[in-house]
Protein backbone atom coordinates (compact mmCIF):
# COMPACT_ATOMS: atom_id res chain seq x y z
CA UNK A 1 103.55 108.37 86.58
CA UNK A 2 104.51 108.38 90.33
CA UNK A 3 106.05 105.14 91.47
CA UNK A 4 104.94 103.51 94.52
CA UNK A 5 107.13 101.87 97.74
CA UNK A 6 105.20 100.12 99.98
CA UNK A 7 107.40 100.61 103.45
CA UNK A 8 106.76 97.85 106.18
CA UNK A 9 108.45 96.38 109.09
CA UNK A 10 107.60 94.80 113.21
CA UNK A 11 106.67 96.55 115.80
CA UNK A 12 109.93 98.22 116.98
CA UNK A 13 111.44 98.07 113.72
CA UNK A 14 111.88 101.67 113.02
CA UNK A 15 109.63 101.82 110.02
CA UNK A 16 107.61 104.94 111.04
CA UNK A 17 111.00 106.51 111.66
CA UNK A 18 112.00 105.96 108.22
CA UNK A 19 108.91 106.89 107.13
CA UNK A 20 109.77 110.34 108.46
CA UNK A 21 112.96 110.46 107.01
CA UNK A 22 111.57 109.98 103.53
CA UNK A 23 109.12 112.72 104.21
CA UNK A 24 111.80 114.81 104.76
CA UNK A 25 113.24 114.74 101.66
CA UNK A 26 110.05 115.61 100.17
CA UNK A 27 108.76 112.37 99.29
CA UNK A 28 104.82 111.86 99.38
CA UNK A 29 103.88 109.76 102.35
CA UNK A 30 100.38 107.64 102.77
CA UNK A 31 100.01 106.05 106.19
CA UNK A 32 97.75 103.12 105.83
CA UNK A 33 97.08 103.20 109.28
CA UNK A 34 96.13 106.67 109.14
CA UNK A 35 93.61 105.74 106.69
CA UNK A 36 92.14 102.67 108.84
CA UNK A 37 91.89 104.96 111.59
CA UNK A 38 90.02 107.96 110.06
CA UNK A 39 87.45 105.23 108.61
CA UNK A 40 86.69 104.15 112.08
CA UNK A 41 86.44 107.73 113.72
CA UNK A 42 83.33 109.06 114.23
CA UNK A 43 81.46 109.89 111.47
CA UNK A 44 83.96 107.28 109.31
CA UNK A 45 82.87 105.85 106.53
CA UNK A 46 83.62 102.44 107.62
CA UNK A 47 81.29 102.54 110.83
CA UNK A 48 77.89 101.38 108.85
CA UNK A 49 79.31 98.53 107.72
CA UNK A 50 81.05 97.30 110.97
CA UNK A 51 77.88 98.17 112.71
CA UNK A 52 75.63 95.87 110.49
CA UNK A 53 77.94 92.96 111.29
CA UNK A 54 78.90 92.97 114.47
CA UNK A 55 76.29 95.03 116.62
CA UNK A 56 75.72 98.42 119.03
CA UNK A 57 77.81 96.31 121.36
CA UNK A 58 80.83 97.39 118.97
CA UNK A 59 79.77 100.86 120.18
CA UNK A 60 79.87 102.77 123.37
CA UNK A 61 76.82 105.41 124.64
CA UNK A 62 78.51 107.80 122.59
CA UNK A 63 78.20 106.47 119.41
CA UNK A 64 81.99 105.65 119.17
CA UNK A 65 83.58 102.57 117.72
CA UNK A 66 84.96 100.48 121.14
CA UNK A 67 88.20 100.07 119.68
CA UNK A 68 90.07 97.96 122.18
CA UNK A 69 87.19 95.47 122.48
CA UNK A 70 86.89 95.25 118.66
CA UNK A 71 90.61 94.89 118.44
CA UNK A 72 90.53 92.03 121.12
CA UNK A 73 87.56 90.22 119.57
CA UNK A 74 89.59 90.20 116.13
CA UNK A 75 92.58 89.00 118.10
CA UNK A 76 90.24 86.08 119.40
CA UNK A 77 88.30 84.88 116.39
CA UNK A 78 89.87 84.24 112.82
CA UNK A 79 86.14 84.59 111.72
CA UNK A 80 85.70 88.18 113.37
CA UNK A 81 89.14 89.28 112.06
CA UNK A 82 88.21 88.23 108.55
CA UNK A 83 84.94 89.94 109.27
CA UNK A 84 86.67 93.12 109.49
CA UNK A 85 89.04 92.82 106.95
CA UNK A 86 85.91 92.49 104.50
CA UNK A 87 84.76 95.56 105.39
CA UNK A 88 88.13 97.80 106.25
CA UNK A 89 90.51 96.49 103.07
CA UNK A 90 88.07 97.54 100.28
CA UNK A 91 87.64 101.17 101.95
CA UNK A 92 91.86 101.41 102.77
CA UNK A 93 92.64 100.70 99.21
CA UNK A 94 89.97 102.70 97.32
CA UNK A 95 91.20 105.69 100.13
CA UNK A 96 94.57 105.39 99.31
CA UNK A 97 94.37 104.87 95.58
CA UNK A 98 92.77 108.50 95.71
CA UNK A 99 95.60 110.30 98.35
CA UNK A 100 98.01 108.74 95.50
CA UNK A 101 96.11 110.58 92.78
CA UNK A 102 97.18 113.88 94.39
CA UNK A 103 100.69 112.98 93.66
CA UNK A 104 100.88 112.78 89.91
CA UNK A 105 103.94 114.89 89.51
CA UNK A 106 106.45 112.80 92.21
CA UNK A 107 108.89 110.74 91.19
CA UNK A 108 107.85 108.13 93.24
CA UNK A 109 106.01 108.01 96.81
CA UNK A 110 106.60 106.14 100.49
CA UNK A 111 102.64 104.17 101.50
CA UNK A 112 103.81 103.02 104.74
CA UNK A 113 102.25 99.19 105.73
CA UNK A 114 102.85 97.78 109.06
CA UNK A 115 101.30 94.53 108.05
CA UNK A 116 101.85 94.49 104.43
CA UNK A 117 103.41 90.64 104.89
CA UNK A 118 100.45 89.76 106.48
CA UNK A 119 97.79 91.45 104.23
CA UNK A 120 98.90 90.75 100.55
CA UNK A 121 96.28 92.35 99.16
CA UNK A 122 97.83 95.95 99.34
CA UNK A 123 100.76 94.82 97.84
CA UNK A 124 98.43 95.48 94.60
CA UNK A 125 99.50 99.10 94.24
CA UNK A 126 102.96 98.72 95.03
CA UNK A 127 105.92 98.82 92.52
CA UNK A 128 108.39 97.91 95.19
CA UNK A 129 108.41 96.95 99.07
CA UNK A 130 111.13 97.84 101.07
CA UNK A 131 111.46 96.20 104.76
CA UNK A 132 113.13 98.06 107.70
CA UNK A 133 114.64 94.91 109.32
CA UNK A 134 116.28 94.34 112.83
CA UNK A 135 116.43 91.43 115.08
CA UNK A 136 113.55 90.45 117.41
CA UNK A 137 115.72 91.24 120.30
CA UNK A 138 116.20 94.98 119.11
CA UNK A 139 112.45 95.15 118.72
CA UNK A 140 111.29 93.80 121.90
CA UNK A 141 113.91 96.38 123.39
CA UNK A 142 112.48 99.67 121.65
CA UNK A 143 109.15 98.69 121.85
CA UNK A 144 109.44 98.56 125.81
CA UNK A 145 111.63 101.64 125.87
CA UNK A 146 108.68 103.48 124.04
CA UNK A 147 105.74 102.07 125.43
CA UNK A 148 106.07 100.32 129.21
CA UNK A 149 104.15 96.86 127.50
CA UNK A 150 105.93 93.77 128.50
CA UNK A 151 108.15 91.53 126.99
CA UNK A 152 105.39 88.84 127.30
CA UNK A 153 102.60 91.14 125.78
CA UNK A 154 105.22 92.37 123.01
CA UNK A 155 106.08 88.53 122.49
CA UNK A 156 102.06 88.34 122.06
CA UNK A 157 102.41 91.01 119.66
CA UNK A 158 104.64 89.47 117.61
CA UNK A 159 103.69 86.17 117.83
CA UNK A 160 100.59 87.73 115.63
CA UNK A 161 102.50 89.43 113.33
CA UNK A 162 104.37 87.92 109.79
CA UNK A 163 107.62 86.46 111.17
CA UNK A 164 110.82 88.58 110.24
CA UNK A 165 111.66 85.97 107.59
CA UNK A 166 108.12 86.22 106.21
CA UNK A 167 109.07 89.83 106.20
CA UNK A 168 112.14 89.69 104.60
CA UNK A 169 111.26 87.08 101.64
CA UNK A 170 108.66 90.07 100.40
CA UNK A 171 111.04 92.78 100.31
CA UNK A 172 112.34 94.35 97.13
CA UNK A 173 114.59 96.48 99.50
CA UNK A 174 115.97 95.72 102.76
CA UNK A 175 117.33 98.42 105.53
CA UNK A 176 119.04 97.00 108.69
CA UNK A 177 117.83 99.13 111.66
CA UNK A 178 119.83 97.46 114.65
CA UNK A 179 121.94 100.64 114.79
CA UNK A 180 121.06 104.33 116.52
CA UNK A 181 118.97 107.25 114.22
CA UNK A 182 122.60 108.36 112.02
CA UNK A 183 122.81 105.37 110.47
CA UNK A 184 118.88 104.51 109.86
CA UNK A 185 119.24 108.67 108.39
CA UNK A 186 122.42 107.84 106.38
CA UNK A 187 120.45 104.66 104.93
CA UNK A 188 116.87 106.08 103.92
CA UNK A 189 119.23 109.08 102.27
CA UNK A 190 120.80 106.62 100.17
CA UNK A 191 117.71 104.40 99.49
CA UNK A 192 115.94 107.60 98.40
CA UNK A 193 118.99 108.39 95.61
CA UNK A 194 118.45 105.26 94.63
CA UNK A 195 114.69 105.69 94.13
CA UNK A 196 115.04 108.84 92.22
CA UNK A 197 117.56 107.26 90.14
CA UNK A 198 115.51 104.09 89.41
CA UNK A 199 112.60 105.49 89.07
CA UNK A 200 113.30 109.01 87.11
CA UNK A 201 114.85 107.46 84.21
């Protein structure tokens, strides 16, 4: 039976990096995100739902989901986010448990989680959870590097995520990522010996 890592870190962290890295060695890889994001396409199976409970104004002309005013609404009202979560966690998991199904052969597999310390409820089909961990400095760095925000919208951002210590008291498995992509590589290559070796016996 394939064993299953949930993989989570902050923004900036490196965690879909490592995520990669896993992949590379041939490791099934479920993005949970991935999964949230194809229920809310069009046509996704999560649109009814949202729909019935918060409105057309959720939509545009189209028919599409209005993502960014959704996502600031949520941001806004701890009754809208739990709203949401109603509807989207049920679908996530019961999509995920079936991507695992197509595994059954692996030794073990990578689900990567951004907010796994904030959401407990995935941690449900996880044998272990490994955190990719750096300092909040590092992350604020990348994340502008990568994306032009802000340091006050990325101190927003993670202001509204699980702190790094929240982070870090979860974790089964913990990867320092303050160094440059050789070490992060030389790190998920060893983490993924270990795996095989913990989990094949």
């Amino acid at each position: 039976m394939t064993a299953w890592v949930g993989l989570t870190g902050g923004i900036g962290s490196g965690k879909s990096t490592a995520a990669r890295l896993f992949a590379q060695h041939g490791v099934p890889l479920i993005d949970a995100d991935a999964v949230s994001r194809a229920l809310t396409a069009n046509g996704g199976a999560a649109l009814p739902a949202i729909r019935a409970a918060f409105g057309e104004a959720a939509f545009d002309f189209s028919g599409s989901l209005k993502r960014d005013a959704l996502r600031q609404l949520v941001f806004q009202s701890p009754e809208a986010k739990a709203k949401l979560e109603s509807i989207l966690h049920p679908l996530i998991l019961a999509e995920i448990r079936a991507q695992q199904q197509q595994f059954p052969q692996a030794v073990y597999g990578i689900i990567e989680i951004p907010l796994l310390a904030e959401q407990p409820v995935f941690q449900s089909i996880l044998q272990r959870i490994l955190v990719i961990d750096c300092s909040e400095e590092t992350q604020i760095r990348r994340t502008i590097e990568r994306s032009g925000l802000t340091r006050d919208m990325i101190n927003g951002i993670l202001a509204a995520q699980a702190s790094r210590q929240q982070r870090r008291s979860i974790a089964d498995d913990l990867i320092s990522n303050e160094a440059g992509l050789p070490e992060l590589a030389a790190a998920m290559e060893r983490q993924h010996l270990i795996y095989q070796q913990l989990f094949g016996s």
